[in-house]
PDB file of N, CA and C in Angstrom:
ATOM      1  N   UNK A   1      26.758 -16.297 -23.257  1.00  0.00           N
ATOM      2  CA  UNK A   1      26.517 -17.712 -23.207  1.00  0.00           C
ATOM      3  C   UNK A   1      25.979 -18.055 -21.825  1.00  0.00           C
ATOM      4  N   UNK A   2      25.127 -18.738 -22.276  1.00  0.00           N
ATOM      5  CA  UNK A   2      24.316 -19.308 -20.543  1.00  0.00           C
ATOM      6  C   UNK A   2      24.971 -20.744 -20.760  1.00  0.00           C
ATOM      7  N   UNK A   3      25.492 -21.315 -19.270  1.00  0.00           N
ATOM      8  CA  UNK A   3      25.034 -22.223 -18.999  1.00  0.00           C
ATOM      9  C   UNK A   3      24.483 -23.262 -17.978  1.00  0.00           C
ATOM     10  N   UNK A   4      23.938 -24.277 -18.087  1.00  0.00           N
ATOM     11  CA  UNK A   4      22.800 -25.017 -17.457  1.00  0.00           C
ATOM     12  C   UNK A   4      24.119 -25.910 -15.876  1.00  0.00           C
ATOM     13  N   UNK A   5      23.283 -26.051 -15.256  1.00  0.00           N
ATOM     14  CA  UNK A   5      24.443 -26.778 -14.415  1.00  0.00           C
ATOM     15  C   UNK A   5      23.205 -27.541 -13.505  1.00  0.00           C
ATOM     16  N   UNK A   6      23.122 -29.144 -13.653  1.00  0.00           N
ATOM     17  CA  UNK A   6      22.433 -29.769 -13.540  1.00  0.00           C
ATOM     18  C   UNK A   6      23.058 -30.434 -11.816  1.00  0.00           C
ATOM     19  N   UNK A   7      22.257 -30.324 -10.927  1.00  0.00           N
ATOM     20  CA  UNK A   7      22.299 -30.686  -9.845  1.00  0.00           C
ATOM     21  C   UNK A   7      21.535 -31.961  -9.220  1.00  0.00           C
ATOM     22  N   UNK A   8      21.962 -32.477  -8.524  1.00  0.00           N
ATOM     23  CA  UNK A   8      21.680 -33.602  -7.428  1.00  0.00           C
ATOM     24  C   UNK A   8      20.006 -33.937  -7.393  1.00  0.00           C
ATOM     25  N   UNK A   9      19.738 -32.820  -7.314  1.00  0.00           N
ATOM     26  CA  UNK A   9      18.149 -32.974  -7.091  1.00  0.00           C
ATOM     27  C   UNK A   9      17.475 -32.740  -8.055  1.00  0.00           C
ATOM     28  N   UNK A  10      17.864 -32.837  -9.064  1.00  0.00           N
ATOM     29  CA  UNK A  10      17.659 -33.328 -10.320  1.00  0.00           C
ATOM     30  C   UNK A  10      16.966 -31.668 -10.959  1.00  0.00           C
ATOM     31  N   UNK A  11      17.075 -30.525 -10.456  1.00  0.00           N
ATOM     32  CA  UNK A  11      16.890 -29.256 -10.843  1.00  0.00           C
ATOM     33  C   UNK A  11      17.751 -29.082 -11.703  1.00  0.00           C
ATOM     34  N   UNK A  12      17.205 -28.240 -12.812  1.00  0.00           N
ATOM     35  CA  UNK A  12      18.374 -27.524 -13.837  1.00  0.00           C
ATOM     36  C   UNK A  12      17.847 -25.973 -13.794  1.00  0.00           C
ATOM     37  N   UNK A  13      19.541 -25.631 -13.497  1.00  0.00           N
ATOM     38  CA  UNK A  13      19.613 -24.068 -12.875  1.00  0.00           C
ATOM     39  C   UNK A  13      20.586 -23.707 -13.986  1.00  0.00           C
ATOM     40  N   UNK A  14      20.098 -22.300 -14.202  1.00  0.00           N
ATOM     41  CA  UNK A  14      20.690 -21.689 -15.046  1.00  0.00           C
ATOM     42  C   UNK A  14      21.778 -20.708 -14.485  1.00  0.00           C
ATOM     43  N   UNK A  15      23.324 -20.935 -14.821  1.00  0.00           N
ATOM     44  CA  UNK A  15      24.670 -20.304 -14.654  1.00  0.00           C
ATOM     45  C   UNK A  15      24.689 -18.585 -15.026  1.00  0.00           C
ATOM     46  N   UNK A  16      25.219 -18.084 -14.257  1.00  0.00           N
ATOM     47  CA  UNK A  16      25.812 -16.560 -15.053  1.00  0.00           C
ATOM     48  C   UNK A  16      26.838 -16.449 -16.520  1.00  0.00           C
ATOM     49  N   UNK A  17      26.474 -15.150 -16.907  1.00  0.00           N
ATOM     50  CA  UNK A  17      26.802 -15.472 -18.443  1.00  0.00           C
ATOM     51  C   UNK A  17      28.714 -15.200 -17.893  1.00  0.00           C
ATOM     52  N   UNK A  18      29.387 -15.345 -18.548  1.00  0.00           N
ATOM     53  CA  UNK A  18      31.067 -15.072 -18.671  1.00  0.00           C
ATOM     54  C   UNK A  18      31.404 -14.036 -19.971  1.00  0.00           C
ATOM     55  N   UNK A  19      32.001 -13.645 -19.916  1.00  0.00           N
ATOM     56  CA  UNK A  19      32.895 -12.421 -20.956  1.00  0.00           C
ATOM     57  C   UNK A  19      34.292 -12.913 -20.803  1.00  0.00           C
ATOM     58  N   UNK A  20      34.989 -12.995 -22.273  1.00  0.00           N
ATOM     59  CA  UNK A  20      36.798 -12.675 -21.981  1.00  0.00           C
ATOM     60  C   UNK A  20      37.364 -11.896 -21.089  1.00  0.00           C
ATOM     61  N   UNK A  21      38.401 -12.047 -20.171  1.00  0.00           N
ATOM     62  CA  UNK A  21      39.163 -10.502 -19.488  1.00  0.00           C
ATOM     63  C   UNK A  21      40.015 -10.222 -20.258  1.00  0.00           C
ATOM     64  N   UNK A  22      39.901  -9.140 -21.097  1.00  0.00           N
ATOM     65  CA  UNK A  22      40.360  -8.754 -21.778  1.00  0.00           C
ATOM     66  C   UNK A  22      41.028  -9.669 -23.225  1.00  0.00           C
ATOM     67  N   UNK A  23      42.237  -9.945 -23.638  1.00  0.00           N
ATOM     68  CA  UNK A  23      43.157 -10.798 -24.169  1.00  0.00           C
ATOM     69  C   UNK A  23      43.991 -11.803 -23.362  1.00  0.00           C
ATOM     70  N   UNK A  24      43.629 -12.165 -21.915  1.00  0.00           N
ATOM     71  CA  UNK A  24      44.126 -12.820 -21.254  1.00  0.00           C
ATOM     72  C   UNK A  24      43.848 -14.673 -21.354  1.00  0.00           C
ATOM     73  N   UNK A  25      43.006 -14.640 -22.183  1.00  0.00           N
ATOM     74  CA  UNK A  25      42.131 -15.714 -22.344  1.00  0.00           C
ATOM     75  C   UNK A  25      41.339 -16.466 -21.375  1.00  0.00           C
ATOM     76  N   UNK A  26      41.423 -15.621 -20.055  1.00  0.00           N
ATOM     77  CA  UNK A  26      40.446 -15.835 -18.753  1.00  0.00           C
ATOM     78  C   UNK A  26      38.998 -15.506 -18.853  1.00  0.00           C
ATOM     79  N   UNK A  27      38.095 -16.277 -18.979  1.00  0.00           N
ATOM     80  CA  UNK A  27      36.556 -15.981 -18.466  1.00  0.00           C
ATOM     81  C   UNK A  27      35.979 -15.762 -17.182  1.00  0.00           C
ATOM     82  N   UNK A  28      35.547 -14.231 -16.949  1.00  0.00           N
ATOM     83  CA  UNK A  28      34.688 -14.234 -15.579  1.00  0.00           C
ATOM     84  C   UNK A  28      33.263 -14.231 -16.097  1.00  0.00           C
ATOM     85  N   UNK A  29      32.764 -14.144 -14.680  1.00  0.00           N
ATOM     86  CA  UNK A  29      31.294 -13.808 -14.979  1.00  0.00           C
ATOM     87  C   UNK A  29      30.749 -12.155 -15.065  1.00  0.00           C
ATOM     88  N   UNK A  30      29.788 -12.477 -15.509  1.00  0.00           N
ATOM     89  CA  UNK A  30      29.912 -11.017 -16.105  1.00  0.00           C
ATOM     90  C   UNK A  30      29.263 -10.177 -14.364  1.00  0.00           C
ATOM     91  N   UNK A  31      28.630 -11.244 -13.543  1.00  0.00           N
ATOM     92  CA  UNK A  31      28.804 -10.277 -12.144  1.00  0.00           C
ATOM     93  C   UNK A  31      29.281 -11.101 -11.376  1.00  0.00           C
ATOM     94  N   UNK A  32      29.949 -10.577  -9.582  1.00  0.00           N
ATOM     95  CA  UNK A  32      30.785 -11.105  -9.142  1.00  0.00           C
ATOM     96  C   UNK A  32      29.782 -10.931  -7.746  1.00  0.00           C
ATOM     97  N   UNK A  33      30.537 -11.597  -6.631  1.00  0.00           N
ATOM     98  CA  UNK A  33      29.836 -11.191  -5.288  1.00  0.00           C
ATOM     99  C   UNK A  33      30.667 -10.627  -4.295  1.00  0.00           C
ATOM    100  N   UNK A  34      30.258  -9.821  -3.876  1.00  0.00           N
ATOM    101  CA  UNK A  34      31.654  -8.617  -2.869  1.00  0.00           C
ATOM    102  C   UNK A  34      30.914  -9.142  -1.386  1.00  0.00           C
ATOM    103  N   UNK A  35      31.890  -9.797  -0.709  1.00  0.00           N
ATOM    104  CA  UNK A  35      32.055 -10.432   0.692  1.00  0.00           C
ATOM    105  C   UNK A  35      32.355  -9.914   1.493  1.00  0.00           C
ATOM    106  N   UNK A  36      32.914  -8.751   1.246  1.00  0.00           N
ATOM    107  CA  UNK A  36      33.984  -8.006   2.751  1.00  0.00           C
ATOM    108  C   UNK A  36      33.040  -8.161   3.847  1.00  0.00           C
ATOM    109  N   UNK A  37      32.037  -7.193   4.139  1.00  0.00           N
ATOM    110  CA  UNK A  37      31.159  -6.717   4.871  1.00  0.00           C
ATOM    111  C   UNK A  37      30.375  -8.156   5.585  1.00  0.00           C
ATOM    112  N   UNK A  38      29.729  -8.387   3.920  1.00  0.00           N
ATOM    113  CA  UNK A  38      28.608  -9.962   4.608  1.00  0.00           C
ATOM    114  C   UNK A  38      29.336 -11.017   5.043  1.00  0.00           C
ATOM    115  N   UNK A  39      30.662 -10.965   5.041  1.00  0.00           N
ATOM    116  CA  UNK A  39      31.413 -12.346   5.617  1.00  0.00           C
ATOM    117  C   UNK A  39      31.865 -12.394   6.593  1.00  0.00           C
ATOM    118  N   UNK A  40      32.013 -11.188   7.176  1.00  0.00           N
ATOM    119  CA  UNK A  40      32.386 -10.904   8.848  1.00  0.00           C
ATOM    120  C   UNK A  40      31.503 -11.201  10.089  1.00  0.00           C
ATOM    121  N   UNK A  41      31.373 -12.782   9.814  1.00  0.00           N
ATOM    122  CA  UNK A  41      30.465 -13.038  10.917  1.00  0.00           C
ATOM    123  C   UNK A  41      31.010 -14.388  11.451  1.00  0.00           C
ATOM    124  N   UNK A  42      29.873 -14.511  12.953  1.00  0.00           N
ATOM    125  CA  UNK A  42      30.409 -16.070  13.328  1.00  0.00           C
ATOM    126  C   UNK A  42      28.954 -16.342  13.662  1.00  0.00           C
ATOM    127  N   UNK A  43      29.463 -17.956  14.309  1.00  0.00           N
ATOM    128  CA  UNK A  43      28.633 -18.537  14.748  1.00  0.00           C
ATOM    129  C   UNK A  43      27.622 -19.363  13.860  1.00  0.00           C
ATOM    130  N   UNK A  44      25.843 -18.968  13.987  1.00  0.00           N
ATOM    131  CA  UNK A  44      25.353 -19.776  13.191  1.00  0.00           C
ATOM    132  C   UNK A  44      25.399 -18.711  11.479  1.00  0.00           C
ATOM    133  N   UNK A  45      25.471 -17.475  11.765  1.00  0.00           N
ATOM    134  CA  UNK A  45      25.668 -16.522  10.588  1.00  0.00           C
ATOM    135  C   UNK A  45      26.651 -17.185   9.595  1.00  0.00           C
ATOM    136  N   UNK A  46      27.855 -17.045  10.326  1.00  0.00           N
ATOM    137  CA  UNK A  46      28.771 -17.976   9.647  1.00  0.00           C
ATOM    138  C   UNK A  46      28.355 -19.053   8.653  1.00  0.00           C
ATOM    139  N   UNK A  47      27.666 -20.104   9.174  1.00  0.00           N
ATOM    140  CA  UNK A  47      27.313 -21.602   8.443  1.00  0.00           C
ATOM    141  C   UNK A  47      26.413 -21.049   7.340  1.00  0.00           C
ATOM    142  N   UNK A  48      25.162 -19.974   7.609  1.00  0.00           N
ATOM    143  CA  UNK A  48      24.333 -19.536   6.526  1.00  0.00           C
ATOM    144  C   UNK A  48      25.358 -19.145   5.043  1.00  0.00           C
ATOM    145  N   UNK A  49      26.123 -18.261   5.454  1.00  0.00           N
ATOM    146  CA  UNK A  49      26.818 -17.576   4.784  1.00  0.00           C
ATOM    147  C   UNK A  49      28.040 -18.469   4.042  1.00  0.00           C
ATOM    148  N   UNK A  50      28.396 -19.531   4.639  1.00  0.00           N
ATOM    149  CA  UNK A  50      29.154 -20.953   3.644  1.00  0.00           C
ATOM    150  C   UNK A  50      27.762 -21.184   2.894  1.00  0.00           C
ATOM    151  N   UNK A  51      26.740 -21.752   3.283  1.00  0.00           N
ATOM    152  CA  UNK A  51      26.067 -21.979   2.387  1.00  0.00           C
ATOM    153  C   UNK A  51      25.990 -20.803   1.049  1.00  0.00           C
ATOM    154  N   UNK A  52      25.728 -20.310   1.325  1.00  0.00           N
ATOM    155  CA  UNK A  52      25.251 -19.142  -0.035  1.00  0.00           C
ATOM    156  C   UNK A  52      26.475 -19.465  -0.819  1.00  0.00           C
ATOM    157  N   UNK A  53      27.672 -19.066  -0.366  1.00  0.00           N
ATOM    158  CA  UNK A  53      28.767 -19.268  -0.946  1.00  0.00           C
ATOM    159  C   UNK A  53      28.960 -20.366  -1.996  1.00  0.00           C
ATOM    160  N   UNK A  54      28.298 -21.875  -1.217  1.00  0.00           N
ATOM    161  CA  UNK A  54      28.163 -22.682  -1.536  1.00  0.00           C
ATOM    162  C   UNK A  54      27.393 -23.011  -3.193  1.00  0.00           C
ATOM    163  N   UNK A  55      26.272 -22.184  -2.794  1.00  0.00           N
ATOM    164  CA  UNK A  55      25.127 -22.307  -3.651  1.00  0.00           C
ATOM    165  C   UNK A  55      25.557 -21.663  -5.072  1.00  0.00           C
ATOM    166  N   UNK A  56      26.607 -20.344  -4.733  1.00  0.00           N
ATOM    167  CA  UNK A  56      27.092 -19.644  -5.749  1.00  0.00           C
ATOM    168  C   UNK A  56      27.884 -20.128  -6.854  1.00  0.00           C
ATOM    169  N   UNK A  57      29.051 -21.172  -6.033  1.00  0.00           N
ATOM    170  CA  UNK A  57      29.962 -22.125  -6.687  1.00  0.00           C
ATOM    171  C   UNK A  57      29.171 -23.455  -7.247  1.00  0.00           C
ATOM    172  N   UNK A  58      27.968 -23.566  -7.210  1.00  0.00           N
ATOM    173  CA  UNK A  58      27.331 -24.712  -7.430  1.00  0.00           C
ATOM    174  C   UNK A  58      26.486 -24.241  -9.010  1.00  0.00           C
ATOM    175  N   UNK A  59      26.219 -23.037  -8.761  1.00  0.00           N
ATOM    176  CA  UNK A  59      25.651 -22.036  -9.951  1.00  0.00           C
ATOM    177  C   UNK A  59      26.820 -21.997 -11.449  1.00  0.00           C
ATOM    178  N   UNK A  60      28.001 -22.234 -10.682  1.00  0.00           N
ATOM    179  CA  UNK A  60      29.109 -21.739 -11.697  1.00  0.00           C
ATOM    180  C   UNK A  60      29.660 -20.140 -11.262  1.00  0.00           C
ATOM    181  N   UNK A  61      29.611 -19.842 -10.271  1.00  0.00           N
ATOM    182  CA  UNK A  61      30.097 -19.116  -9.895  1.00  0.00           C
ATOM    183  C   UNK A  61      31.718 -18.686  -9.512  1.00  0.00           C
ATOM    184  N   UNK A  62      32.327 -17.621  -9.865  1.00  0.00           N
ATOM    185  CA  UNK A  62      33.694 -17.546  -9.314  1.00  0.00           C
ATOM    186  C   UNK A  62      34.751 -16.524  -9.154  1.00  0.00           C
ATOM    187  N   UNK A  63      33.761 -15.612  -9.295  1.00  0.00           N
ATOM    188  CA  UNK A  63      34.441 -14.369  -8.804  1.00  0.00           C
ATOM    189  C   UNK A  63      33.631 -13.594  -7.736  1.00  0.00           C
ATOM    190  N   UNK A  64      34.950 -13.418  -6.388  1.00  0.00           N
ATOM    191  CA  UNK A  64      34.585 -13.253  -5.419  1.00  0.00           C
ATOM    192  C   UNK A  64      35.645 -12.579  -4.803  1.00  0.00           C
ATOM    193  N   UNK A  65      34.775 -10.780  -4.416  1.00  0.00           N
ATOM    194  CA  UNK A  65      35.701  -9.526  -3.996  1.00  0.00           C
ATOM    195  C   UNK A  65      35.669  -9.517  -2.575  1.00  0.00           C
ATOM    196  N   UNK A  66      36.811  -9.980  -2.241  1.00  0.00           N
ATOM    197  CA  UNK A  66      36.410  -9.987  -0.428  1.00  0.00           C
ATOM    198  C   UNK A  66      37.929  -8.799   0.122  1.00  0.00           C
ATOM    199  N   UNK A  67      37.687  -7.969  -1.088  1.00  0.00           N
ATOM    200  CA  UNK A  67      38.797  -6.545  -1.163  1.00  0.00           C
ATOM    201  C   UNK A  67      37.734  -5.364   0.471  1.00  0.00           C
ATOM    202  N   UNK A  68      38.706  -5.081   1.384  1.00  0.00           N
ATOM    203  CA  UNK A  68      37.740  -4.377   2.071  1.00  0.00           C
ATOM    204  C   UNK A  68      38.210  -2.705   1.622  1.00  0.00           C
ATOM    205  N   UNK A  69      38.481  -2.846   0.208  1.00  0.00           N
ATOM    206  CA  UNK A  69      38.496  -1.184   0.110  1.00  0.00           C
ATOM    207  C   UNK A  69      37.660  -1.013  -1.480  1.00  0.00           C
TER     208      UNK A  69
END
């Protein structure tokens, strides 16, 4: 299932698809974004990197591995 997630600026962007986890009755997306590495920053890196984040959760985004192993 796609879906549409209509934004501010009047763009319609298309969401990542979701799958069941298992019998839990939880939906992820069927891909996730792994942070460990790209999130270890400061300064203006930092602010870029909220954004994206940003942009991800704005997509419908919500799974996010910030596991550093």
């Amino acid at each position: 299932m796609i879906k549409e997630n209509h934004l501010a600026m009047g763009k319609c962007l298309r969401t990542v698809q979701e799958r069941p986890l298992g019998r839990s009755g939880i939906h992820v997306p069927v891909v996730g974004m792994g942070t460990w590495k790209t999130f270890d920053v400061a300064g203006a890196e930092r602010n870029a990197r909220r954004r994206l984040v940003q942009y991800a959760l704005d997509l419908g985004g919500n799974l996010f591995d910030s596991s550093p192993f």
